[in-house]
PDB file of N, CA and C in Angstrom:
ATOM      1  N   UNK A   1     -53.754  79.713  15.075  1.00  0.00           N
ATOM      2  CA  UNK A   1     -53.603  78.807  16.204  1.00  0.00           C
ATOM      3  C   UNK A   1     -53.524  77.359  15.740  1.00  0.00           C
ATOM      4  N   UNK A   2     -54.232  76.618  14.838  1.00  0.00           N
ATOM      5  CA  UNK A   2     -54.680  75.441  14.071  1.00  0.00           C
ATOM      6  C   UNK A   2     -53.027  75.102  13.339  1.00  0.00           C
ATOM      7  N   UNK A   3     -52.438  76.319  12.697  1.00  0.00           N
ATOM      8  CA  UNK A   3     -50.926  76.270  12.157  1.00  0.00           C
ATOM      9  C   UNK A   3     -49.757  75.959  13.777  1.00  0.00           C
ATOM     10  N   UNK A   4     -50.034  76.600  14.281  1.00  0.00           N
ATOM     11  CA  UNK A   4     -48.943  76.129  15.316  1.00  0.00           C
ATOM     12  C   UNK A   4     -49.232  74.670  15.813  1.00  0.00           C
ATOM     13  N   UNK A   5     -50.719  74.333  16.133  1.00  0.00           N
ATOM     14  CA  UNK A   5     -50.536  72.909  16.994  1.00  0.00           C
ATOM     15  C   UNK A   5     -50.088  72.051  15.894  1.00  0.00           C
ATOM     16  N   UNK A   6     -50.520  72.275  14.576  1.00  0.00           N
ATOM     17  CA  UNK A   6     -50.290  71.081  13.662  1.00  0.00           C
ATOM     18  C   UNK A   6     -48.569  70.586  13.360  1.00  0.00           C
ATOM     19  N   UNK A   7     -48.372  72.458  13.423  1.00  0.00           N
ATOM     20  CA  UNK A   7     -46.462  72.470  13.242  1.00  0.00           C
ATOM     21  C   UNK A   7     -45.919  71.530  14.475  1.00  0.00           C
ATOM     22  N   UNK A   8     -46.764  71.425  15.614  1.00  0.00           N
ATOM     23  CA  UNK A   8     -46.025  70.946  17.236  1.00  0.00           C
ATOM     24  C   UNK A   8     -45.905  70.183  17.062  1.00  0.00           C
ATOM     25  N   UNK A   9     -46.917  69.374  16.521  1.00  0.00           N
ATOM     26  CA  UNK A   9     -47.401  67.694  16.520  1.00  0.00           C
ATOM     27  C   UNK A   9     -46.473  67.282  15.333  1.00  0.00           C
ATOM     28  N   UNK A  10     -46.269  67.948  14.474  1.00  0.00           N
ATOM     29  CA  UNK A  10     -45.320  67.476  13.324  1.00  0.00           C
ATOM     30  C   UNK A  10     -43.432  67.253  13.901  1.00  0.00           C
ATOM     31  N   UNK A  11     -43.319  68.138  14.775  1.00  0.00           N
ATOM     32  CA  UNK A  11     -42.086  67.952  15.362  1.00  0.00           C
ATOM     33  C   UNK A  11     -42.076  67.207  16.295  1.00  0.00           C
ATOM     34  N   UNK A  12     -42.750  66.636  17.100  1.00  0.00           N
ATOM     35  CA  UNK A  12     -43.124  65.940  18.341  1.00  0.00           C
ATOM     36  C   UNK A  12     -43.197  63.849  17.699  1.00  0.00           C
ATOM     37  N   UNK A  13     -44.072  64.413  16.826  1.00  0.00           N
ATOM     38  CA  UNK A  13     -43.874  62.511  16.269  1.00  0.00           C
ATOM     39  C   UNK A  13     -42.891  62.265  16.093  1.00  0.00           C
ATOM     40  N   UNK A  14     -41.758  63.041  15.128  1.00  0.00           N
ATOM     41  CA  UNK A  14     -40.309  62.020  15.005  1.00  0.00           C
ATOM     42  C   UNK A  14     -39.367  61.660  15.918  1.00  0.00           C
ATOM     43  N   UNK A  15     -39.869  62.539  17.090  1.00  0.00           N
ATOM     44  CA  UNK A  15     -38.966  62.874  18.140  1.00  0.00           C
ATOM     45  C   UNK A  15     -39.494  61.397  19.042  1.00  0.00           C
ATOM     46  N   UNK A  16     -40.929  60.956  18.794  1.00  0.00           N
ATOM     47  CA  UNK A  16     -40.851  59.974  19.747  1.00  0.00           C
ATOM     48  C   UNK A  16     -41.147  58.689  19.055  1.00  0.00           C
ATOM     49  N   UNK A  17     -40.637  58.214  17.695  1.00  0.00           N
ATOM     50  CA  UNK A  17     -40.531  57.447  16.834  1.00  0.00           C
ATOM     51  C   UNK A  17     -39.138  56.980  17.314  1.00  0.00           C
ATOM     52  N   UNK A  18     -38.156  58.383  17.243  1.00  0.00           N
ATOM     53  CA  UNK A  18     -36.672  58.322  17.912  1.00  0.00           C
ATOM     54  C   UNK A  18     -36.529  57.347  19.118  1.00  0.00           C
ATOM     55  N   UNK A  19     -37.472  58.087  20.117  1.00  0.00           N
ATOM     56  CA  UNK A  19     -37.311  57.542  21.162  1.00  0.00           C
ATOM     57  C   UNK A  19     -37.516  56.012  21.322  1.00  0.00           C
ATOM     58  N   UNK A  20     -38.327  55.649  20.925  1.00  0.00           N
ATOM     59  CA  UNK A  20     -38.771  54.513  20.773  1.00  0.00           C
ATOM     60  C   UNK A  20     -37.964  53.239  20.186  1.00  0.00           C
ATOM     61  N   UNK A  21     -37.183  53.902  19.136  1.00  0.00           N
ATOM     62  CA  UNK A  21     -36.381  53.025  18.687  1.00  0.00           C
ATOM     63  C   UNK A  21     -35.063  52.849  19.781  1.00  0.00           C
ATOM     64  N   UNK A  22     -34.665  53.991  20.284  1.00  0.00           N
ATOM     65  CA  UNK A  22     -33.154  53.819  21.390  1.00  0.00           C
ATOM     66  C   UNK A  22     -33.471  52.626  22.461  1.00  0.00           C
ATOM     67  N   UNK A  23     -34.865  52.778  23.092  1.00  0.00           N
ATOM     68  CA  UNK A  23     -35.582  51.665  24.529  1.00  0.00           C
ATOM     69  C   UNK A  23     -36.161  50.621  23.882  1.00  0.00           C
ATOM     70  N   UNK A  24     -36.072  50.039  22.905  1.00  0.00           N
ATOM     71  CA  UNK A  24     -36.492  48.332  22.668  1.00  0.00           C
ATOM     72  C   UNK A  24     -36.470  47.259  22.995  1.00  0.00           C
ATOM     73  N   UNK A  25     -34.723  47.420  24.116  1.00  0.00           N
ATOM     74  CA  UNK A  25     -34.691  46.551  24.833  1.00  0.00           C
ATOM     75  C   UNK A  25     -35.022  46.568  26.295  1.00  0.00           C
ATOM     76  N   UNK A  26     -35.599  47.572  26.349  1.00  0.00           N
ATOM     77  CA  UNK A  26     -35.781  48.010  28.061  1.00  0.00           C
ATOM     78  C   UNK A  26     -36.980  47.889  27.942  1.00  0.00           C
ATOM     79  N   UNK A  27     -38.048  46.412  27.028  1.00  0.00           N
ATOM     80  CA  UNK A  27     -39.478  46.458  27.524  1.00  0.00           C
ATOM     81  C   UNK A  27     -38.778  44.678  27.191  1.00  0.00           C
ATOM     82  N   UNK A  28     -37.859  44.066  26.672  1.00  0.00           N
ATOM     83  CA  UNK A  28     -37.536  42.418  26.792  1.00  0.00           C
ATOM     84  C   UNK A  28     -38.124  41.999  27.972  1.00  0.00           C
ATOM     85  N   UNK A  29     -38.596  41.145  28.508  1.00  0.00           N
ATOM     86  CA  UNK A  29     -38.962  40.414  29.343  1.00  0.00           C
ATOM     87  C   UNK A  29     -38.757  38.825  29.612  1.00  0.00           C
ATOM     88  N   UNK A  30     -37.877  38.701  30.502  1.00  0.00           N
ATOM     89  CA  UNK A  30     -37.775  37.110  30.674  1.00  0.00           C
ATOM     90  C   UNK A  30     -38.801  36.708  30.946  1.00  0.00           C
ATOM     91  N   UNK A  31     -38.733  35.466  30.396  1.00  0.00           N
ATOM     92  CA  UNK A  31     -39.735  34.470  30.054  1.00  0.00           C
ATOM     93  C   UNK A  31     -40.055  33.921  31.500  1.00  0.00           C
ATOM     94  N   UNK A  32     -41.576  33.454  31.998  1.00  0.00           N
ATOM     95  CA  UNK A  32     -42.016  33.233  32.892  1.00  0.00           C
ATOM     96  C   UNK A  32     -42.267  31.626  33.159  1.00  0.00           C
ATOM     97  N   UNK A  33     -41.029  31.024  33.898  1.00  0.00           N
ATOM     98  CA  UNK A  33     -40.988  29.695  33.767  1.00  0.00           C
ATOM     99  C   UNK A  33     -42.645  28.869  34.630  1.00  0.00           C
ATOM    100  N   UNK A  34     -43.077  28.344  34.119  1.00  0.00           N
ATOM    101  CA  UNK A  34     -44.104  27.454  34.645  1.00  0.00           C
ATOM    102  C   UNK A  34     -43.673  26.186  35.393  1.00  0.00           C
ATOM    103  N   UNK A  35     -43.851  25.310  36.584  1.00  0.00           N
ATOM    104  CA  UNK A  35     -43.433  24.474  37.028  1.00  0.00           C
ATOM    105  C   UNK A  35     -44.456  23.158  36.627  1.00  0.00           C
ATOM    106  N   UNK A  36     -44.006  21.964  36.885  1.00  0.00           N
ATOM    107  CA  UNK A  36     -45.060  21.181  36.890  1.00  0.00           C
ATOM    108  C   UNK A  36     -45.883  20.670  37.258  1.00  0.00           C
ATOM    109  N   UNK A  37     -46.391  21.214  38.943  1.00  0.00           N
ATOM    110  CA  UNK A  37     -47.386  21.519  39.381  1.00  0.00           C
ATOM    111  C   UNK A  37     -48.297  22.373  38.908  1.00  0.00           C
ATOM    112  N   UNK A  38     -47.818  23.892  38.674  1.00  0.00           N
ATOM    113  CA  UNK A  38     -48.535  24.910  38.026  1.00  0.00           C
ATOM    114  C   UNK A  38     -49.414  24.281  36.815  1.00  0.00           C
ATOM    115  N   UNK A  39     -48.421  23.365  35.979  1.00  0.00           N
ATOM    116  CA  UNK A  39     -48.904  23.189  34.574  1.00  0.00           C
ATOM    117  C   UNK A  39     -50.270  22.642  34.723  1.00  0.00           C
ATOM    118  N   UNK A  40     -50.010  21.636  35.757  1.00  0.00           N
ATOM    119  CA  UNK A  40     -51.803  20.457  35.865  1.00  0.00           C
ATOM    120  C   UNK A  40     -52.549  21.783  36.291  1.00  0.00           C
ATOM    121  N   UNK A  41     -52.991  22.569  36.137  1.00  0.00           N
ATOM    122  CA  UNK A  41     -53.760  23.603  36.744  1.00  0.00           C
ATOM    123  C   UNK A  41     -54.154  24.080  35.512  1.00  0.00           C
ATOM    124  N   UNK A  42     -53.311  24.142  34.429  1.00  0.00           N
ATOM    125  CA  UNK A  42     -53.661  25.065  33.438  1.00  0.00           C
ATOM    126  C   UNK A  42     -54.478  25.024  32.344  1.00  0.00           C
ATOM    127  N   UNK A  43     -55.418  25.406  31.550  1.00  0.00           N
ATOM    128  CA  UNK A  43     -56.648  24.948  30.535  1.00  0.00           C
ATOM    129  C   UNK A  43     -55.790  24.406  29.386  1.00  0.00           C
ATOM    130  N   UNK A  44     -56.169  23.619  28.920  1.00  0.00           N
ATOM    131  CA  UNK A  44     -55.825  23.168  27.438  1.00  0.00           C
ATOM    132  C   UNK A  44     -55.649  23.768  26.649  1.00  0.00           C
ATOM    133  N   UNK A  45     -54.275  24.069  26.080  1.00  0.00           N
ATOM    134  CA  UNK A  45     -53.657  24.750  24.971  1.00  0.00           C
ATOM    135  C   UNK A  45     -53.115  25.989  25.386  1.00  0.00           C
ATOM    136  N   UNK A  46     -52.550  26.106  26.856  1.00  0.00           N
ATOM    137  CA  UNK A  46     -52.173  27.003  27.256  1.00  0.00           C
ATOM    138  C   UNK A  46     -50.674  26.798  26.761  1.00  0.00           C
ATOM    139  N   UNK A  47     -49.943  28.317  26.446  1.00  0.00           N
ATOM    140  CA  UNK A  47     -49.006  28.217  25.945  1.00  0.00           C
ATOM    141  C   UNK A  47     -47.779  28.272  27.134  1.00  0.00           C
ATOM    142  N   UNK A  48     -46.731  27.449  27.538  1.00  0.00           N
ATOM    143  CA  UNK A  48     -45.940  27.453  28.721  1.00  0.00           C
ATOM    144  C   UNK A  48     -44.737  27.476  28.270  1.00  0.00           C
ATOM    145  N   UNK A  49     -43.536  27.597  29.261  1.00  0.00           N
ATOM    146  CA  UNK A  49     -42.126  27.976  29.126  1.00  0.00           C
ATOM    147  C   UNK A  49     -41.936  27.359  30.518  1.00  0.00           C
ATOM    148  N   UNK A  50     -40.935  25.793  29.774  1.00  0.00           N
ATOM    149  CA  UNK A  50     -40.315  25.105  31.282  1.00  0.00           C
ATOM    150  C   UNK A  50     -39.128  24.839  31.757  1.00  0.00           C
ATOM    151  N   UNK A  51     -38.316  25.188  32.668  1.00  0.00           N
ATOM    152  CA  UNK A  51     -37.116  24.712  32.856  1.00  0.00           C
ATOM    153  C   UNK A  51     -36.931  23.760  33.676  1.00  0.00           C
ATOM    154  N   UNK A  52     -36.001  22.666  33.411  1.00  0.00           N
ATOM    155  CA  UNK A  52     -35.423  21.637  33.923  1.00  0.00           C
ATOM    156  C   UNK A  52     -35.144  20.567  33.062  1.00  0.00           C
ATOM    157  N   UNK A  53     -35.076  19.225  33.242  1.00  0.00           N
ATOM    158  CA  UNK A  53     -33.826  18.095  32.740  1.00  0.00           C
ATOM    159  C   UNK A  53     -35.357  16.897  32.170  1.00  0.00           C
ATOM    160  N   UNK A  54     -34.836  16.681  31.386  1.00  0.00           N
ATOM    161  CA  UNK A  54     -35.842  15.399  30.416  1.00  0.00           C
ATOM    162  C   UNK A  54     -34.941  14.224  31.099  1.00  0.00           C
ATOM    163  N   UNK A  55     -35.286  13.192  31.919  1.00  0.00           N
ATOM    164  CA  UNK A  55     -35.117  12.259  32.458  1.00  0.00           C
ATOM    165  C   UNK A  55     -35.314  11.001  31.856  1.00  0.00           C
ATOM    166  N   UNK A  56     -36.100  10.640  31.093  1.00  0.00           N
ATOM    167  CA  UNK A  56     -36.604   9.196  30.873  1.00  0.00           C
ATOM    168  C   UNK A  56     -36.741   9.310  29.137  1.00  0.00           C
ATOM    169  N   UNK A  57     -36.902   8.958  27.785  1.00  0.00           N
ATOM    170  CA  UNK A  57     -36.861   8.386  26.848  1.00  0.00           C
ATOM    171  C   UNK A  57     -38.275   7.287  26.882  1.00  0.00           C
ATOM    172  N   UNK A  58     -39.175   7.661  26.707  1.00  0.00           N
ATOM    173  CA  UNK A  58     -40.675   6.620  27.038  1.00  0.00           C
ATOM    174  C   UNK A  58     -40.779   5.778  25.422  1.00  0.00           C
ATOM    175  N   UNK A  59     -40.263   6.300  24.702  1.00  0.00           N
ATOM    176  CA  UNK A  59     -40.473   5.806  23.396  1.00  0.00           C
ATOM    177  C   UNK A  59     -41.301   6.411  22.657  1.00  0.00           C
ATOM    178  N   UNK A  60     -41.493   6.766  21.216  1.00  0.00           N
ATOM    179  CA  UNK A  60     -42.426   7.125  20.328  1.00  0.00           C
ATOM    180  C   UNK A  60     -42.287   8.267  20.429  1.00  0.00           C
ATOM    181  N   UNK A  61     -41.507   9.174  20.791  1.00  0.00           N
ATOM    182  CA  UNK A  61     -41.200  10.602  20.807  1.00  0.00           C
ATOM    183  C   UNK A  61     -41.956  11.235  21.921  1.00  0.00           C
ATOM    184  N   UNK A  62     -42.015  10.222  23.257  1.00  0.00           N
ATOM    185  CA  UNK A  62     -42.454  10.621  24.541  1.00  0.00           C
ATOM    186  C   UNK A  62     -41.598  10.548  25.462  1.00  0.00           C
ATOM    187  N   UNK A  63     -41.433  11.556  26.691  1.00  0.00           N
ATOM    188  CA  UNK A  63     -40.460  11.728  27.385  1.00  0.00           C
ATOM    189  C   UNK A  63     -40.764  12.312  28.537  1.00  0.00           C
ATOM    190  N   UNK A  64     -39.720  12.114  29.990  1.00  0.00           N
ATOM    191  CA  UNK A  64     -40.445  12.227  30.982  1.00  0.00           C
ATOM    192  C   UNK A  64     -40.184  13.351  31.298  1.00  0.00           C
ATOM    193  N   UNK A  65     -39.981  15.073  31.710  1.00  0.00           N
ATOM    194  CA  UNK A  65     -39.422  16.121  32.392  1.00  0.00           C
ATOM    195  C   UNK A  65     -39.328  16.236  33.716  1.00  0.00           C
ATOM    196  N   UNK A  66     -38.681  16.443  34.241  1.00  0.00           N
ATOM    197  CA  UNK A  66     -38.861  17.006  35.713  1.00  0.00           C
ATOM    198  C   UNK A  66     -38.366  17.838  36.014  1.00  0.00           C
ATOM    199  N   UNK A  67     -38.617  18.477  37.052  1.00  0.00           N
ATOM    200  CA  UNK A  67     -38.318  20.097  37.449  1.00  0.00           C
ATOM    201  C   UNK A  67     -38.704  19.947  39.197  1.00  0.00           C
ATOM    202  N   UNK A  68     -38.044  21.002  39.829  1.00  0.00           N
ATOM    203  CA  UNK A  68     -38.352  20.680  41.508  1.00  0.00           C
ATOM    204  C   UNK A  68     -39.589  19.906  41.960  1.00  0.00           C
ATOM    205  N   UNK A  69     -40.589  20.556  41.291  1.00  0.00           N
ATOM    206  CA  UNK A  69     -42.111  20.460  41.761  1.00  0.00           C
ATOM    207  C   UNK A  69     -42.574  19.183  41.451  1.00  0.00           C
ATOM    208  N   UNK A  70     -42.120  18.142  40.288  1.00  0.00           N
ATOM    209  CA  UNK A  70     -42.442  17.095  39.897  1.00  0.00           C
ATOM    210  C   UNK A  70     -42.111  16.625  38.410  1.00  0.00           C
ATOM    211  N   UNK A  71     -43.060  15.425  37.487  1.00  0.00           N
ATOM    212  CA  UNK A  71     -42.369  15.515  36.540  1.00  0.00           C
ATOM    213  C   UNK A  71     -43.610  15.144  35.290  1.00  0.00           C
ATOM    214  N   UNK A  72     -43.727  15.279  34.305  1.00  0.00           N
ATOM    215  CA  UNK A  72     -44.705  15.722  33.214  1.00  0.00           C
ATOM    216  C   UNK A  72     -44.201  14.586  31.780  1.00  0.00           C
ATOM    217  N   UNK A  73     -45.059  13.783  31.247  1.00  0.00           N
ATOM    218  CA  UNK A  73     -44.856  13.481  30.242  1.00  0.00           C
ATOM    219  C   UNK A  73     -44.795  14.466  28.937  1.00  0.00           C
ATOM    220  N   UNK A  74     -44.068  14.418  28.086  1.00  0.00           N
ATOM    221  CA  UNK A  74     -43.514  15.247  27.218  1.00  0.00           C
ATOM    222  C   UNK A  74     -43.873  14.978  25.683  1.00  0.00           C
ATOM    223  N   UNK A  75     -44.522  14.869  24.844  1.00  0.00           N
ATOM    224  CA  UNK A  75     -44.317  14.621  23.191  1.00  0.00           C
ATOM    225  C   UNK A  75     -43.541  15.781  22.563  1.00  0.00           C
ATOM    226  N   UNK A  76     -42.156  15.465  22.159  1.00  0.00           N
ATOM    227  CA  UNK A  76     -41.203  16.515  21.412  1.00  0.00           C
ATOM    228  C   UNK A  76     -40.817  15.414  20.093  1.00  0.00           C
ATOM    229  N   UNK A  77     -40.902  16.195  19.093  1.00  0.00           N
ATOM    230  CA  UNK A  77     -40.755  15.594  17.764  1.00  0.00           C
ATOM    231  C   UNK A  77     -39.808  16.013  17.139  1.00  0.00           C
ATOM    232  N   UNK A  78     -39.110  15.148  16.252  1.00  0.00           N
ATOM    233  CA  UNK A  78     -37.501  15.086  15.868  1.00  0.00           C
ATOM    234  C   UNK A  78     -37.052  16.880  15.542  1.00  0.00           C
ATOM    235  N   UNK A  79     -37.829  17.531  15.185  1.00  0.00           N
ATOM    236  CA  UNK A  79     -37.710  19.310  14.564  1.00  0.00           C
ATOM    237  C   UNK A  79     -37.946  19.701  15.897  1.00  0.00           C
ATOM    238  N   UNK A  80     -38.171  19.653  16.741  1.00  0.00           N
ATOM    239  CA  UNK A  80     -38.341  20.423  18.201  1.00  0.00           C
ATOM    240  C   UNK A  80     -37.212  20.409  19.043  1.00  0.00           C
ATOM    241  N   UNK A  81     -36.266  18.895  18.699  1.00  0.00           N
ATOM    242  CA  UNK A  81     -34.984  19.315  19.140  1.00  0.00           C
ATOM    243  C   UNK A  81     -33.884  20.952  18.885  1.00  0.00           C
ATOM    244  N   UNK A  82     -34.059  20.890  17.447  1.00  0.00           N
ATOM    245  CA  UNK A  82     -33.441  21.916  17.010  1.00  0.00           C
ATOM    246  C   UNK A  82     -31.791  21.692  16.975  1.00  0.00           C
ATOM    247  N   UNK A  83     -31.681  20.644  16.793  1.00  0.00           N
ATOM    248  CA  UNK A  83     -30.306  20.366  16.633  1.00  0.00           C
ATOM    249  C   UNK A  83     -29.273  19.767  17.907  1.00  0.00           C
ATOM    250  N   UNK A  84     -30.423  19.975  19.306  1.00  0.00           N
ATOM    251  CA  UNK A  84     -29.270  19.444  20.189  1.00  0.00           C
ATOM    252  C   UNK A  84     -29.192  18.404  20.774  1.00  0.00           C
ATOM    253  N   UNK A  85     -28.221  18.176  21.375  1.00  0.00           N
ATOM    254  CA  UNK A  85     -28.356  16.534  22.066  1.00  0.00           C
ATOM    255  C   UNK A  85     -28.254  16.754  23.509  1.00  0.00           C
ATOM    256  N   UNK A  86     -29.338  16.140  23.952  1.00  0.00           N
ATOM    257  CA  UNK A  86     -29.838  16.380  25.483  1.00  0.00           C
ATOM    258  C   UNK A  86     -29.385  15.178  26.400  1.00  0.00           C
ATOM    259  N   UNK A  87     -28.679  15.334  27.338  1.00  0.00           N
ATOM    260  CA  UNK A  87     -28.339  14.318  28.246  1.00  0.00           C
ATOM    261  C   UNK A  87     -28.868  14.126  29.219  1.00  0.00           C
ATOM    262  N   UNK A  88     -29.354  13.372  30.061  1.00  0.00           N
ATOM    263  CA  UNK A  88     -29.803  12.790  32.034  1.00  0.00           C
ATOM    264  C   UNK A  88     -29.826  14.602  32.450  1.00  0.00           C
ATOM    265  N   UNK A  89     -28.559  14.796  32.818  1.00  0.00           N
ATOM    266  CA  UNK A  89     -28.361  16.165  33.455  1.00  0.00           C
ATOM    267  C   UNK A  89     -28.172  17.537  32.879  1.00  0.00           C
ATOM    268  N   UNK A  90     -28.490  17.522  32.062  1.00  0.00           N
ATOM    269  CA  UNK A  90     -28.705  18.830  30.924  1.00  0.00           C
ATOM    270  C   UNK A  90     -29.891  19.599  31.389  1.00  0.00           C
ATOM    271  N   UNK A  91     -30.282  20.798  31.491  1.00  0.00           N
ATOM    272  CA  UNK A  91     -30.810  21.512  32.057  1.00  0.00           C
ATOM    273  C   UNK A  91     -31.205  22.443  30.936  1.00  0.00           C
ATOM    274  N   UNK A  92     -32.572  22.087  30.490  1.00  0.00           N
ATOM    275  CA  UNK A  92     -33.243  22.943  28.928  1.00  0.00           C
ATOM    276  C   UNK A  92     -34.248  23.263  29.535  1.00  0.00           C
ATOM    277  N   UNK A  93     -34.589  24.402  28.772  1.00  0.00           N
ATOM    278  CA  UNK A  93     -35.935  25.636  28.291  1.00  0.00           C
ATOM    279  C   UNK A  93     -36.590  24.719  27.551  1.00  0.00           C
ATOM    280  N   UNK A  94     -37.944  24.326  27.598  1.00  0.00           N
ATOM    281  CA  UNK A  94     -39.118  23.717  27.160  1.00  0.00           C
ATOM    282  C   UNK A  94     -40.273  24.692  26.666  1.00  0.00           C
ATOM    283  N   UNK A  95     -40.402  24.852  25.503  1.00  0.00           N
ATOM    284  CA  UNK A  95     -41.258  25.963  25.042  1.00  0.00           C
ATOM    285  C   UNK A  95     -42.522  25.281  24.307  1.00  0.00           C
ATOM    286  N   UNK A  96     -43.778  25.030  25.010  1.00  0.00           N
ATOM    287  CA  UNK A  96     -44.693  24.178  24.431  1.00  0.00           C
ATOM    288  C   UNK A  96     -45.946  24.295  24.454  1.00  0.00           C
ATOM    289  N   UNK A  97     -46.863  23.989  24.813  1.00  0.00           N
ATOM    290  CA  UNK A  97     -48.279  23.901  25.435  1.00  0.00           C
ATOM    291  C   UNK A  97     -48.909  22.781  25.758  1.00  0.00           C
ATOM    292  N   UNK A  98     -50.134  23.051  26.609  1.00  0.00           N
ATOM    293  CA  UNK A  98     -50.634  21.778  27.874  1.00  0.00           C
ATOM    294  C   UNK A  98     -51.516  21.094  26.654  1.00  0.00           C
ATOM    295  N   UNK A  99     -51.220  19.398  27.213  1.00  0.00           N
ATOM    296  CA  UNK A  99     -52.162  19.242  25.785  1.00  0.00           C
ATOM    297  C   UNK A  99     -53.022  17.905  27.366  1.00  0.00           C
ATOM    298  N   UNK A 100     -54.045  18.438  27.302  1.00  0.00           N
ATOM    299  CA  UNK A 100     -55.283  17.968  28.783  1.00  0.00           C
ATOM    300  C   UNK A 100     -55.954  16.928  27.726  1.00  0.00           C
ATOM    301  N   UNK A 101     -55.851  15.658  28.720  1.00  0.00           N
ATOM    302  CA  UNK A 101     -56.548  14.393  28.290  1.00  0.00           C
ATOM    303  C   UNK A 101     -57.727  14.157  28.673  1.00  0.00           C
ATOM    304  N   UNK A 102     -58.717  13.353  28.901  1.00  0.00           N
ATOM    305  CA  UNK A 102     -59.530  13.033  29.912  1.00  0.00           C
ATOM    306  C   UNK A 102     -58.965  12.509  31.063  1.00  0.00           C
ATOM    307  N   UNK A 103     -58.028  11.734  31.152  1.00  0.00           N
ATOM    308  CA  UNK A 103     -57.396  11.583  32.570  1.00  0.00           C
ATOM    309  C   UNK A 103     -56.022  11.589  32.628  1.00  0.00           C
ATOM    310  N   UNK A 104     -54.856  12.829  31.675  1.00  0.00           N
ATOM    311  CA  UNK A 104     -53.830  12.635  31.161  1.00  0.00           C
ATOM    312  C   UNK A 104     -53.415  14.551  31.211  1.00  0.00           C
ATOM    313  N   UNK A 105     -52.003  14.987  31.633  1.00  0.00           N
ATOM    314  CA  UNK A 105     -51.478  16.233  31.187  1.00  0.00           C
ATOM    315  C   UNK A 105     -50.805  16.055  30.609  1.00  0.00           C
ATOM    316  N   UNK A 106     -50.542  16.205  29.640  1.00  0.00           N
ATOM    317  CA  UNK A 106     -48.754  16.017  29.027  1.00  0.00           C
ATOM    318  C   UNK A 106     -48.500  17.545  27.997  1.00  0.00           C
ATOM    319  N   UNK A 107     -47.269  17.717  27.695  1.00  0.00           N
ATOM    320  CA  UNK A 107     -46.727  18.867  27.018  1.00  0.00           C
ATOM    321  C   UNK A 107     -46.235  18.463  25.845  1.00  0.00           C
ATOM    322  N   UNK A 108     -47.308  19.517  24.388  1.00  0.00           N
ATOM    323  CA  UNK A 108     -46.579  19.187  23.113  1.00  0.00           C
ATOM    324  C   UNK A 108     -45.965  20.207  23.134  1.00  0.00           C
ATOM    325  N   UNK A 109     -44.403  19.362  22.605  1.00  0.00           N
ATOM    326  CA  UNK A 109     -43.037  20.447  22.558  1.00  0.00           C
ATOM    327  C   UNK A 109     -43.218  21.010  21.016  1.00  0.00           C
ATOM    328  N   UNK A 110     -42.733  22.741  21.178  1.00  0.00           N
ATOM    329  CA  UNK A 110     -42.367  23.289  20.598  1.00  0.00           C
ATOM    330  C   UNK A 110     -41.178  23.083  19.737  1.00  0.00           C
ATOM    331  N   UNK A 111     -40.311  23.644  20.939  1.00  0.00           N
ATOM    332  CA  UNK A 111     -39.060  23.949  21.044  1.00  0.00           C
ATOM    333  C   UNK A 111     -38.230  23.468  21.987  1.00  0.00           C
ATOM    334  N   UNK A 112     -36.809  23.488  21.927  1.00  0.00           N
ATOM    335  CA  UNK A 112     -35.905  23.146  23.459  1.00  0.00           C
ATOM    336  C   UNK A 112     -34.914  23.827  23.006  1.00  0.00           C
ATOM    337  N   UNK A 113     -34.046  24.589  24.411  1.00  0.00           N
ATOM    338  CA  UNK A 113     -33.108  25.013  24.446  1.00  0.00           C
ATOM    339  C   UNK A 113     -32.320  24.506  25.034  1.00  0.00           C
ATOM    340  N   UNK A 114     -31.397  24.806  25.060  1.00  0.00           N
ATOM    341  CA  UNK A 114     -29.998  23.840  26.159  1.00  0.00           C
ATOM    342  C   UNK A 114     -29.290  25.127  26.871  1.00  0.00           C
TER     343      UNK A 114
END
């Protein structure tokens, strides 16, 4: 009896090693955009994903975002661009986390997409 379950289980793993590899993309999940209301809510060093348009140029590698809900000071540093050039009305993915002041929210950038 001990010979058959072991033989089952021996045919049964590759079969769902198989499987596993065909559905890899049927667990992808789009990314869960955060707004900038949501963000002031969120604990320090929470990791977020934002969409909408960088508006303002503040200087020193600070910048203003906005998105429907409102708009968020930004620190993105020259490697966080990633190569692109962002205009007024350009509409980027912000991949960053909340960085909570004593009386301040702002977002250190990751990443940006266009």
């Amino acid at each position: 009896m001990k010979k058959i379950s072991l033989f089952a289980m021996m045919a049964i793993v590759p079969m769902c090693g198989a499987m596993a590899g065909q559905n890899k993309n049927m667990n992808y999940k789009q990314p869960t955009y955060w707004s900038v209301t949501e963000v002031m809510t969120l604990p320090d060093n929470s990791p977020v994903v934002m969409r909408g348009r960088i508006t303002k140029n503040m200087g020193e590698q600070m910048y203003l975002f906005e998105d429907s809900s409102g708009n968020i000071v930004m620190e993105i540093d020259e490697e966080d661009w990633n190569g692109n050039t962002v205009r007024v009305n350009d509409v980027v993915t912000i991949y960053g986390k909340v960085d909570k002041g004593s009386d301040s929210v702002e977002i250190d950038v990751e990443s940006i997409e266009k």
